[in-house]
Protein backbone atom coordinates (compact mmCIF):
# COMPACT_ATOMS: atom_id res chain seq x y z
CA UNK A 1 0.00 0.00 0.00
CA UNK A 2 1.46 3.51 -0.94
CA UNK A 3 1.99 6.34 1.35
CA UNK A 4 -0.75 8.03 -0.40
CA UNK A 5 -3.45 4.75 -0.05
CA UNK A 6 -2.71 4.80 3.99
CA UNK A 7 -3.09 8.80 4.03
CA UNK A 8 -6.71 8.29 2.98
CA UNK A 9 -7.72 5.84 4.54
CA UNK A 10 -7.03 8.06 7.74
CA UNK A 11 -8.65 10.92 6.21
CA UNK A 12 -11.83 8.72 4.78
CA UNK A 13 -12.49 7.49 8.61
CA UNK A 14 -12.19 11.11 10.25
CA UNK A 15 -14.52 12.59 7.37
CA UNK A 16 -16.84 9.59 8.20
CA UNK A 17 -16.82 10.22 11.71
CA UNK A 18 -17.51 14.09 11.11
CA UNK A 19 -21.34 13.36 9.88
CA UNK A 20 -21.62 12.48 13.52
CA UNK A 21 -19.97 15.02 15.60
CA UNK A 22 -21.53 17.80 13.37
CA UNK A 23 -25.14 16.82 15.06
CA UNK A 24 -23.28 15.62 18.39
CA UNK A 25 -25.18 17.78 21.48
CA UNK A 26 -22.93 19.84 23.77
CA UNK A 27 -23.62 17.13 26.11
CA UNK A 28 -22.36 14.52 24.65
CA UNK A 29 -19.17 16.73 23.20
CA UNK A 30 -18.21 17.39 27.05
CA UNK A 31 -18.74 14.07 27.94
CA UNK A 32 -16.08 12.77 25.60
CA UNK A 33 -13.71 15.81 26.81
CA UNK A 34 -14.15 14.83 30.50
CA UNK A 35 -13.59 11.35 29.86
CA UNK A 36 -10.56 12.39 28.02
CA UNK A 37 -9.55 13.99 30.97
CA UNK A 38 -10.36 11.07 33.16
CA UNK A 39 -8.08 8.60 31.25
CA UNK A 40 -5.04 10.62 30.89
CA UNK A 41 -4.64 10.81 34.89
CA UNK A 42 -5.65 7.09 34.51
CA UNK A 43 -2.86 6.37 32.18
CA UNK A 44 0.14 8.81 32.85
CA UNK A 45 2.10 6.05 33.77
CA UNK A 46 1.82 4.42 30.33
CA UNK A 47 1.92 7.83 28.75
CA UNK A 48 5.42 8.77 30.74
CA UNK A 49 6.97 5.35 29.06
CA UNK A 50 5.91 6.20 25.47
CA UNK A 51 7.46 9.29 26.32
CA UNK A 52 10.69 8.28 27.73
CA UNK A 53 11.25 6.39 24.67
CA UNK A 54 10.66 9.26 22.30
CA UNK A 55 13.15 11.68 24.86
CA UNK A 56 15.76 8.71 24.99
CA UNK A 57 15.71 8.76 21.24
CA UNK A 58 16.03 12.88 21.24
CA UNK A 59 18.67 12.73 22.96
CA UNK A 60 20.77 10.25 20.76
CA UNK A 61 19.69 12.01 17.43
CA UNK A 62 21.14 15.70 19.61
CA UNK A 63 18.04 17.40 19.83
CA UNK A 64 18.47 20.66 21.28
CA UNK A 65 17.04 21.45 25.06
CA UNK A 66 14.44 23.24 23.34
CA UNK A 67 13.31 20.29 21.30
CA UNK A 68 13.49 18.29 24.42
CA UNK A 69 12.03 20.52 27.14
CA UNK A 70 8.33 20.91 24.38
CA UNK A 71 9.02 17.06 23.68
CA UNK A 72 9.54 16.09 27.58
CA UNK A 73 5.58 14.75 29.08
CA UNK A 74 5.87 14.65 32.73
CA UNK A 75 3.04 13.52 35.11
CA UNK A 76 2.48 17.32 35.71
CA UNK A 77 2.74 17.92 32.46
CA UNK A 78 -0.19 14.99 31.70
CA UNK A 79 -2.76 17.14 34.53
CA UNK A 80 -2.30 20.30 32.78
CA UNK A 81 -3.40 18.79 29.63
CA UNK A 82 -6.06 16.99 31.63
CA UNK A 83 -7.28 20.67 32.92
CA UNK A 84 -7.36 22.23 29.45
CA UNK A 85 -9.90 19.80 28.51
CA UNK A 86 -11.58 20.39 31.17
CA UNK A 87 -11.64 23.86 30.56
CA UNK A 88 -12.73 23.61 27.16
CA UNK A 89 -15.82 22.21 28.87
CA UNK A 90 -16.75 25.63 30.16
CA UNK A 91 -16.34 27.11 27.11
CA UNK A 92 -19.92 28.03 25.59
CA UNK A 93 -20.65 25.75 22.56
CA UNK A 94 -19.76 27.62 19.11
CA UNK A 95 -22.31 25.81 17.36
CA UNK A 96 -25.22 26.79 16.74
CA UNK A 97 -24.47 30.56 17.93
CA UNK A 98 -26.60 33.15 15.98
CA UNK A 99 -23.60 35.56 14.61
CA UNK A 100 -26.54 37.84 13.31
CA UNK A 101 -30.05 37.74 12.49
CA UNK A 102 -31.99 39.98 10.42
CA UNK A 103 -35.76 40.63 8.56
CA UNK A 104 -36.12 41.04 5.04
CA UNK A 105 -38.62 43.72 3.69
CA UNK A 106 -40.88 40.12 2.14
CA UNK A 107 -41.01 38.42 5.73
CA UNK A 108 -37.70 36.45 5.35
CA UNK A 109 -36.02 35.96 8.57
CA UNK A 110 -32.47 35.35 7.79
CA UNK A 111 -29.39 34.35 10.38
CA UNK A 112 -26.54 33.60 9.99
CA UNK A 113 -25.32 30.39 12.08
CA UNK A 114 -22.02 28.83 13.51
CA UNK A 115 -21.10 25.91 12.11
CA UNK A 116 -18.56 22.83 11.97
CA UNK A 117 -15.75 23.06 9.70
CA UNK A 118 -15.84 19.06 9.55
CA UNK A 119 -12.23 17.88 9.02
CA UNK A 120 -9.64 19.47 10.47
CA UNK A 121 -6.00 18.37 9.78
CA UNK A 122 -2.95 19.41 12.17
CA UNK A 123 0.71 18.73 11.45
CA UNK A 124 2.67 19.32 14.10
CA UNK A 125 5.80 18.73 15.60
CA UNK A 126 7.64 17.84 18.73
CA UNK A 127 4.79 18.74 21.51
CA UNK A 128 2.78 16.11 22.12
CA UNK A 129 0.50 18.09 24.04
CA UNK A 130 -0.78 19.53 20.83
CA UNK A 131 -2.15 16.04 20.52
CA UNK A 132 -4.63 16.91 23.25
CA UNK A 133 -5.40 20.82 22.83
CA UNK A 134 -5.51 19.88 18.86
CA UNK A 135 -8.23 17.21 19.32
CA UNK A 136 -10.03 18.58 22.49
CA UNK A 137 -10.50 22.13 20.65
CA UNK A 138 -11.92 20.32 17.59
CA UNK A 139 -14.69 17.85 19.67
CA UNK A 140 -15.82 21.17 21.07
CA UNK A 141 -16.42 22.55 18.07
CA UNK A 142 -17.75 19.58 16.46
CA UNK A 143 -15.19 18.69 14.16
CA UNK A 144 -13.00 15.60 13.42
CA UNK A 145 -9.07 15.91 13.49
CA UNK A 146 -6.87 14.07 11.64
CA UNK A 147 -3.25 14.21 13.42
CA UNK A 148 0.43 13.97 12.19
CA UNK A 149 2.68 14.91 14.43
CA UNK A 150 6.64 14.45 14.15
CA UNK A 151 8.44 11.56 14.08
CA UNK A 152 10.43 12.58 17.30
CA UNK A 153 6.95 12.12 19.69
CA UNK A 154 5.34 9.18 17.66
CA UNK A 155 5.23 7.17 20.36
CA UNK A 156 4.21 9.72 22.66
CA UNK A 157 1.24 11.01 20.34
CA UNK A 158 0.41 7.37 19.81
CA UNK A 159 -0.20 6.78 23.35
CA UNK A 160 -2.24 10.30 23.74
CA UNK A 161 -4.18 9.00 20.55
CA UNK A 162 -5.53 5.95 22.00
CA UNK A 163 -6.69 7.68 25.26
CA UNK A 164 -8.62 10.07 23.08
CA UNK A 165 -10.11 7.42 20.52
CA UNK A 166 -11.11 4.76 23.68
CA UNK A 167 -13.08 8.59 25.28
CA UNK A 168 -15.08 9.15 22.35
CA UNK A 169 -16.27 5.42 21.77
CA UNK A 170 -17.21 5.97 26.11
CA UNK A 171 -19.76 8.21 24.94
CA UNK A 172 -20.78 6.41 21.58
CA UNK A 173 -19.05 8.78 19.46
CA UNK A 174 -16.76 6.95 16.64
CA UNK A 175 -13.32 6.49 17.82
CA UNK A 176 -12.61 8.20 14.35
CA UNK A 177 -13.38 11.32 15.73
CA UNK A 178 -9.60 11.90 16.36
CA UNK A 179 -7.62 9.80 13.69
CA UNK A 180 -3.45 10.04 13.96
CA UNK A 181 -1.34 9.13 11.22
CA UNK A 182 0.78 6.36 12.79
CA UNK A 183 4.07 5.83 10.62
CA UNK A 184 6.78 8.71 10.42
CA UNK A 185 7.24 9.08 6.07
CA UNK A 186 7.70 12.58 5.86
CA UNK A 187 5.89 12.12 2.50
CA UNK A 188 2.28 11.66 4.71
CA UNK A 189 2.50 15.40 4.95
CA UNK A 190 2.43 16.34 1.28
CA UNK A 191 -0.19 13.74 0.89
CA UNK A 192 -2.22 15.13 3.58
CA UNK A 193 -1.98 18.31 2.30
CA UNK A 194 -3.75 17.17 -0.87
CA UNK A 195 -6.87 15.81 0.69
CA UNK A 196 -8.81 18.44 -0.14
CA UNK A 197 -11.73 15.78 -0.52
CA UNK A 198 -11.65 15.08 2.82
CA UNK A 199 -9.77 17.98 4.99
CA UNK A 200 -11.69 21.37 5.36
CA UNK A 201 -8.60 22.79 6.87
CA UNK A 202 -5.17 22.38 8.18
CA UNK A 203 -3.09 24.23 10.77
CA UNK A 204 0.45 23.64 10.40
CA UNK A 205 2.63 23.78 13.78
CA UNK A 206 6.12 24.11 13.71
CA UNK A 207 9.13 25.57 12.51
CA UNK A 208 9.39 27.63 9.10
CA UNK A 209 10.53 24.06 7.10
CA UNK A 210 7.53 22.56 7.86
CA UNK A 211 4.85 25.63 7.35
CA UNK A 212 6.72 26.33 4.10
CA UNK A 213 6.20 22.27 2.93
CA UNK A 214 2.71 22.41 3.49
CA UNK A 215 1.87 25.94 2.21
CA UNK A 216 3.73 24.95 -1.20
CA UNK A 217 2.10 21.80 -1.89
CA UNK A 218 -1.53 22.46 -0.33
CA UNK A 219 -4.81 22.64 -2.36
CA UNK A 220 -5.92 22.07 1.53
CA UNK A 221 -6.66 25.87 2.99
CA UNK A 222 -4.21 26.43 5.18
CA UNK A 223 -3.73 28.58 8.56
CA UNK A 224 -0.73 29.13 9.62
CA UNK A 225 1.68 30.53 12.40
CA UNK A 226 5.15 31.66 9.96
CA UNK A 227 7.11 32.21 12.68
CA UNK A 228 7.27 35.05 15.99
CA UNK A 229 10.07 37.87 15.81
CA UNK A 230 7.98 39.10 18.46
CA UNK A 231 9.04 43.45 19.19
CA UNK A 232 9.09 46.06 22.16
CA UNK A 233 9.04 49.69 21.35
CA UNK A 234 10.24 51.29 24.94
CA UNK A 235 9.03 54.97 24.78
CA UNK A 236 10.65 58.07 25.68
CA UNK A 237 8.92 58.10 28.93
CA UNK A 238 7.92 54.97 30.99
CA UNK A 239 8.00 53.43 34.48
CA UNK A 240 11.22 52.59 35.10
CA UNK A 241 10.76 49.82 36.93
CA UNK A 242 8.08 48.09 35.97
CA UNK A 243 9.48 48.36 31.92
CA UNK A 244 12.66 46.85 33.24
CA UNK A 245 10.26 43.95 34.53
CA UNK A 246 7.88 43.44 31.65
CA UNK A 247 11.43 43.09 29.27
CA UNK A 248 12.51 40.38 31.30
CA UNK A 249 9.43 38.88 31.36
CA UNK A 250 9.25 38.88 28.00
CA UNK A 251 12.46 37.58 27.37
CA UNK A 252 13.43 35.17 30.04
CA UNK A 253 10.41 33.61 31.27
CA UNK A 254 10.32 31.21 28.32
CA UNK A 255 12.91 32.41 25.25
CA UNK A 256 12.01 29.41 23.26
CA UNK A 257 8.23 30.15 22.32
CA UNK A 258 7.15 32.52 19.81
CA UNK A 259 5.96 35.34 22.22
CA UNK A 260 8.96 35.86 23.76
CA UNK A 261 10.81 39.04 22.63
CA UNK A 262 13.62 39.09 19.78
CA UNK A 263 14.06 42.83 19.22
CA UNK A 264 14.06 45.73 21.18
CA UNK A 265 13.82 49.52 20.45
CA UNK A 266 14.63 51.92 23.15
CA UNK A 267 13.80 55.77 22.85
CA UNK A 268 17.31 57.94 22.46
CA UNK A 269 16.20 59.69 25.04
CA UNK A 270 15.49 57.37 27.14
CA UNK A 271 19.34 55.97 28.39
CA UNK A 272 18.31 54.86 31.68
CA UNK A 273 15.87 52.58 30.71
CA UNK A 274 18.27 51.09 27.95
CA UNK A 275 21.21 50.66 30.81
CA UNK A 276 18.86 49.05 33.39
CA UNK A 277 17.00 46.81 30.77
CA UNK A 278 20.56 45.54 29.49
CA UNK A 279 22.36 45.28 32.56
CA UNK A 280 18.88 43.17 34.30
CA UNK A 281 19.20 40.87 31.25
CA UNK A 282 22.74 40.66 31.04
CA UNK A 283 22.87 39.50 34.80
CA UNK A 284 20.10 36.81 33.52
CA UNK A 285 22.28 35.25 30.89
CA UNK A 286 21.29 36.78 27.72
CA UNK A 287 23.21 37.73 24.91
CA UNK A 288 22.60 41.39 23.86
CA UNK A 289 23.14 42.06 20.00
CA UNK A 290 23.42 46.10 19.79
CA UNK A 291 23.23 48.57 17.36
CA UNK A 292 26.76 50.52 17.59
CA UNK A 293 24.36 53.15 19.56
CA UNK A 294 23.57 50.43 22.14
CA UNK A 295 27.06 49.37 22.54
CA UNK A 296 28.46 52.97 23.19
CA UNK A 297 25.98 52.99 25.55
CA UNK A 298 25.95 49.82 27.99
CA UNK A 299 28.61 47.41 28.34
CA UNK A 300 29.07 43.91 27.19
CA UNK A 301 27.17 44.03 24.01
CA UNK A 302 27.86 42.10 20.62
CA UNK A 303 27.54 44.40 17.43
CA UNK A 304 24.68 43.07 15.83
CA UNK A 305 24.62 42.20 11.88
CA UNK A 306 21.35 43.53 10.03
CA UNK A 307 20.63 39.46 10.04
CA UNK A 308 19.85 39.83 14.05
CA UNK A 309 17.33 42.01 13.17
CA UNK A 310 15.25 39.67 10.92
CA UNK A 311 15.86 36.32 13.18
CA UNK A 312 13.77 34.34 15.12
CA UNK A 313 16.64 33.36 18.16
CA UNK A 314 14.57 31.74 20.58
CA UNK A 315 17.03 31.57 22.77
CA UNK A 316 18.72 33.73 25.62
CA UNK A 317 19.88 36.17 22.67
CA UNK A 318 18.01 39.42 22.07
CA UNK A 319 18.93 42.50 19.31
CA UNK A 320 18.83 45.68 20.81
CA UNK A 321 18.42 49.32 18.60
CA UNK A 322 18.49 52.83 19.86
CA UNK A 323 16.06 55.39 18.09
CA UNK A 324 15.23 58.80 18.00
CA UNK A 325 11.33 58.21 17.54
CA UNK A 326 8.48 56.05 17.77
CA UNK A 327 7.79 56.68 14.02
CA UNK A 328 11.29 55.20 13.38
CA UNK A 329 10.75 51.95 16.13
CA UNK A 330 6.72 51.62 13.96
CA UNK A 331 8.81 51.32 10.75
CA UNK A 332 11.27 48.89 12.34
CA UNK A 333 8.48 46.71 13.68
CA UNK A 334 6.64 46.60 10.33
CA UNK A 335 10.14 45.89 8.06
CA UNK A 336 10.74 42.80 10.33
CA UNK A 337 7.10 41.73 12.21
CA UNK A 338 5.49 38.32 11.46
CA UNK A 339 2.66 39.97 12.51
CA UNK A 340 2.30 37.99 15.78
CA UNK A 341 2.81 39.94 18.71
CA UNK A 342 4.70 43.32 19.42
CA UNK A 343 4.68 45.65 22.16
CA UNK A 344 4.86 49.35 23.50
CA UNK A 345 5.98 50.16 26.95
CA UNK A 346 5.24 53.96 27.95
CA UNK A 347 3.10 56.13 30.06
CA UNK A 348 2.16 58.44 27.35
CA UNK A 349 -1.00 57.36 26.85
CA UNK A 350 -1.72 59.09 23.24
CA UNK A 351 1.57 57.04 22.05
CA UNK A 352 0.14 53.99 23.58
CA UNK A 353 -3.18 54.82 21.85
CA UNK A 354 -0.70 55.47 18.22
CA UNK A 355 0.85 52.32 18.72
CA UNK A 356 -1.88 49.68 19.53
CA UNK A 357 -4.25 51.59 16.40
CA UNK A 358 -1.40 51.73 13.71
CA UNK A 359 0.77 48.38 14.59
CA UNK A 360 -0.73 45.82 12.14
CA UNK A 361 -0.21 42.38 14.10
CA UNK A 362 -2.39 40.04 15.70
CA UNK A 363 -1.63 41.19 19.21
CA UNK A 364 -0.61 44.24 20.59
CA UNK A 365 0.50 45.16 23.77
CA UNK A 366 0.64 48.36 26.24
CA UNK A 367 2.28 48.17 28.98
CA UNK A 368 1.95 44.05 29.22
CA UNK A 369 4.29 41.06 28.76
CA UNK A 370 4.28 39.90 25.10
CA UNK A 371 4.68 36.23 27.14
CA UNK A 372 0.38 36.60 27.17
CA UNK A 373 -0.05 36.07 23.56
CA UNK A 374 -1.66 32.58 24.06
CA UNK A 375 -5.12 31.08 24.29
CA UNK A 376 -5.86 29.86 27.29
CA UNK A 377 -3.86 33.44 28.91
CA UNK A 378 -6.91 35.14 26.98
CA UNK A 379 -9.44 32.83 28.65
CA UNK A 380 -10.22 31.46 25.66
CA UNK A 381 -9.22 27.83 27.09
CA UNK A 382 -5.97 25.44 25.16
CA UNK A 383 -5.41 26.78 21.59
CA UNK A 384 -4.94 24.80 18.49
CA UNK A 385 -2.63 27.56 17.28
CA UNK A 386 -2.27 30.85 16.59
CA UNK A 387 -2.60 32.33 13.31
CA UNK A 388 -0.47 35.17 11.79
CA UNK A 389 -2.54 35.47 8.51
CA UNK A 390 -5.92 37.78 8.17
CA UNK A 391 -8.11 35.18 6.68
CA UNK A 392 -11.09 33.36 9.03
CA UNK A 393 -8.95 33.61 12.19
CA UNK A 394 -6.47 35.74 13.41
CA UNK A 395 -4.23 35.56 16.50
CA UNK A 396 -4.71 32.84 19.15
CA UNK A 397 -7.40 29.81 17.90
CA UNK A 398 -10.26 28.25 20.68
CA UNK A 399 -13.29 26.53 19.91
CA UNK A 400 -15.00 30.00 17.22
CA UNK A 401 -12.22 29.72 15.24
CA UNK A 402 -13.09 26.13 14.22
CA UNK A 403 -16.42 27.13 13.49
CA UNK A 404 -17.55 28.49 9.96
CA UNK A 405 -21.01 29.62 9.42
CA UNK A 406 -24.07 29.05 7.90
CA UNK A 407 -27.03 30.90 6.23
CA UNK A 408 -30.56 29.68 7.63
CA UNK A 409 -33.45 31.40 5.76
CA UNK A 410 -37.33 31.04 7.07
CA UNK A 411 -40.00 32.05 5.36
CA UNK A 412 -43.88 31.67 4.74
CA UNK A 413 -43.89 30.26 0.73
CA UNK A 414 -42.29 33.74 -0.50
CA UNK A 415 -41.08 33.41 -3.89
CA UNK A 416 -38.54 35.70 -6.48
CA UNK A 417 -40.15 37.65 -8.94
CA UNK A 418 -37.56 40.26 -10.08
């Protein structure tokens, strides 16, 4: 059987199932989710030894501690997945939701309904909590998911799989609800991408190889997360203090996600904040890349190459640029954003206002760490991703982003005679 053959047999089962989670009650939907939740505390034990294989292997092929710290599912790890389902139970069912609702002049009533997508493919790699928050997310919003993550977690996702598949068939949904592509051919992903028959969606998750492999050979749509290059604009005039504070945040709390900061703008008249943010960051281990401004300025600094500017470290290294205005930090932002997240941090409040109206990104930020940009920090429960393109969803993705919608007319026998 080719690569191709197995791929749709996957995708045939999860469209299959679809029919019956797109009529599934909100009941029955949390039912599976809290079941879910039931069996992973249940089963971390067998979940931690999938795992450890997956980590021992890591560590042979010289993944890096990144890889390995999003790859790593420890029992804690296992109950916070177990709570994001759980809180994806409180979330108000998308379906059904009347968007809008309005009378035509001829008695018409017309709304305008949320709706299943259906299929919803994910391709993924190294966290095998995405497993979870993929699948969980989708039930809610009463779609099937068909799963490929990387070959580094297969058996961890494997494992995760079967606790999800055994929940659904608990509650007499089809265990096809949540199908996972279980062999590692790199080649499933093209294939998947092509199942445009079957798929009404996929969200690629990972790094820019992978989002650029699926873009290229989709007829699939696509939503996608390019990459972070998260920014910080730090104003003239700000809280010493408390800037000093949200940088490190920002920075050091977690340097290997997206929303952690990669470039920095200071105000050129603003030195103190620029000394104090360097030297706090410094002292925390990371490596500041300057413009020749910033490294006449504090000590210690690398001279940063105009690649700095346009790279995604995450890692303990962040570039570093003195300006003379916020026009010239805005112009910085938009040459290098991704359009995920970026930041101002100042206690003028009509350059706050400026910034968070004229910065074109999917977040933006006054006077908050850019570590927030996430889905369950907006109370919108585990996210299945978070999209940097303007088409159906934007930003972090819960259960409304999964929806699409629907047109349902009612009438009284009116016909069209014009």
């Amino acid at each position: 059987m080719t690569v191709g053959q197995r791929v749709t047999e996957f995708a045939q089962r999860a469209y299959e199932a679809s029919a019956a989670l797109r009529i599934a009650s909100e009941q029955q939907k949390n039912a599976a989710l809290a079941k879910m939740a039931e069996l992973l505390r249940a089963r971390h034990s067998k979940i931690q030894r999938a795992n450890a294989i997956d980590m021992e292997r890591g560590q042979d092929a010289g993944l890096s501690s990144a890889m390995l710290d999003r790859l790593l599912l420890n029992e804690e790890r296992i109950e916070e997945m177990a709570v994001a389902l759980e809180e994806i139970i409180e979330i108000a069912d998308p379906v059904g939701r009347v968007i809008e609702e309005w009378p035509r002049p001829n008695g018409m009533r017309i709304q305008k309904v949320a709706a299943p997508l259906g299929v919803i493919g994910i391709i993924y790699e190294s966290r095998p909590n995405v497993t979870i928050d993929a699948a969980g997310l989708c039930i809610k919003a009463g779609n099937a998911t068909l799963l490929r993550g990387g070959s580094e977690a297969i058996n961890s996702n494997l494992a995760l799989a079967e606790v999800l598949q055994d929940a659904c068939q608990a509650v007499d949904l089809p265990r096809s609800c949540v199908e996972i592509i279980d062999f590692t051919d790199r080649a499933a992903v093209t294939e998947m991408a092509q199942m445009d028959q079957y798929l009404n969606l996929i969200v690629p998750r990972g790094g820019h190889g992978l989002i650029r492999a699926v873009v290229e050979n989709a007829t699939v749509p696509v939503i996608k997360h390019e990459r972070g290059m998260t920014q910080i604009y730090v104003d003239e005039s700000c809280d010493l203090d408390t800037t000093v504070t949200l940088v490190h945040n920002s920075k050091v709390q977690r340097p290997g996600v997206c929303n952690a900061v990669e470039n920095l703008y200071v105000h050129s008249g603003n030195e103190a904040a620029l000394r104090a943010i360097v030297a706090d960051l410094q002292e925390a281990g990371v490596e500041i890349r300057g413009c020749p401004r910033t490294c006449q300025l504090a000590e210690g600094c690398v001279l940063a190459t105009e690649e700095d500017w346009d790279t995604e470290y995450l890692d303990m290294i962040l570039a570093v640029r003195v300006v003379d205005s916020m026009d010239e930090a805005m112009a910085l932002i938009a040459k290098y954003s991704s359009g995920l997240t970026e930041a101002i941090y100042t206690d003028n409040e009509e350059n706050a206002e400026r910034f968070l109206r004229e910065v074109d990104s999917a977040c933006v930020y006054h006077n908050v760490s850019t570590r927030f940009t996430d889905g369950g920090q907006f109370g919108l429960g585990a996210e299945i991703g978070i999209s940097t393109d303007k088409i159906h969803a934007r930003g972090p993705m819960s259960v409304r982003e999964l929806t699409i919608y629907k047109y349902v007319i009612r009438g009284e026998g009116q016909i069209r005679t014009s």
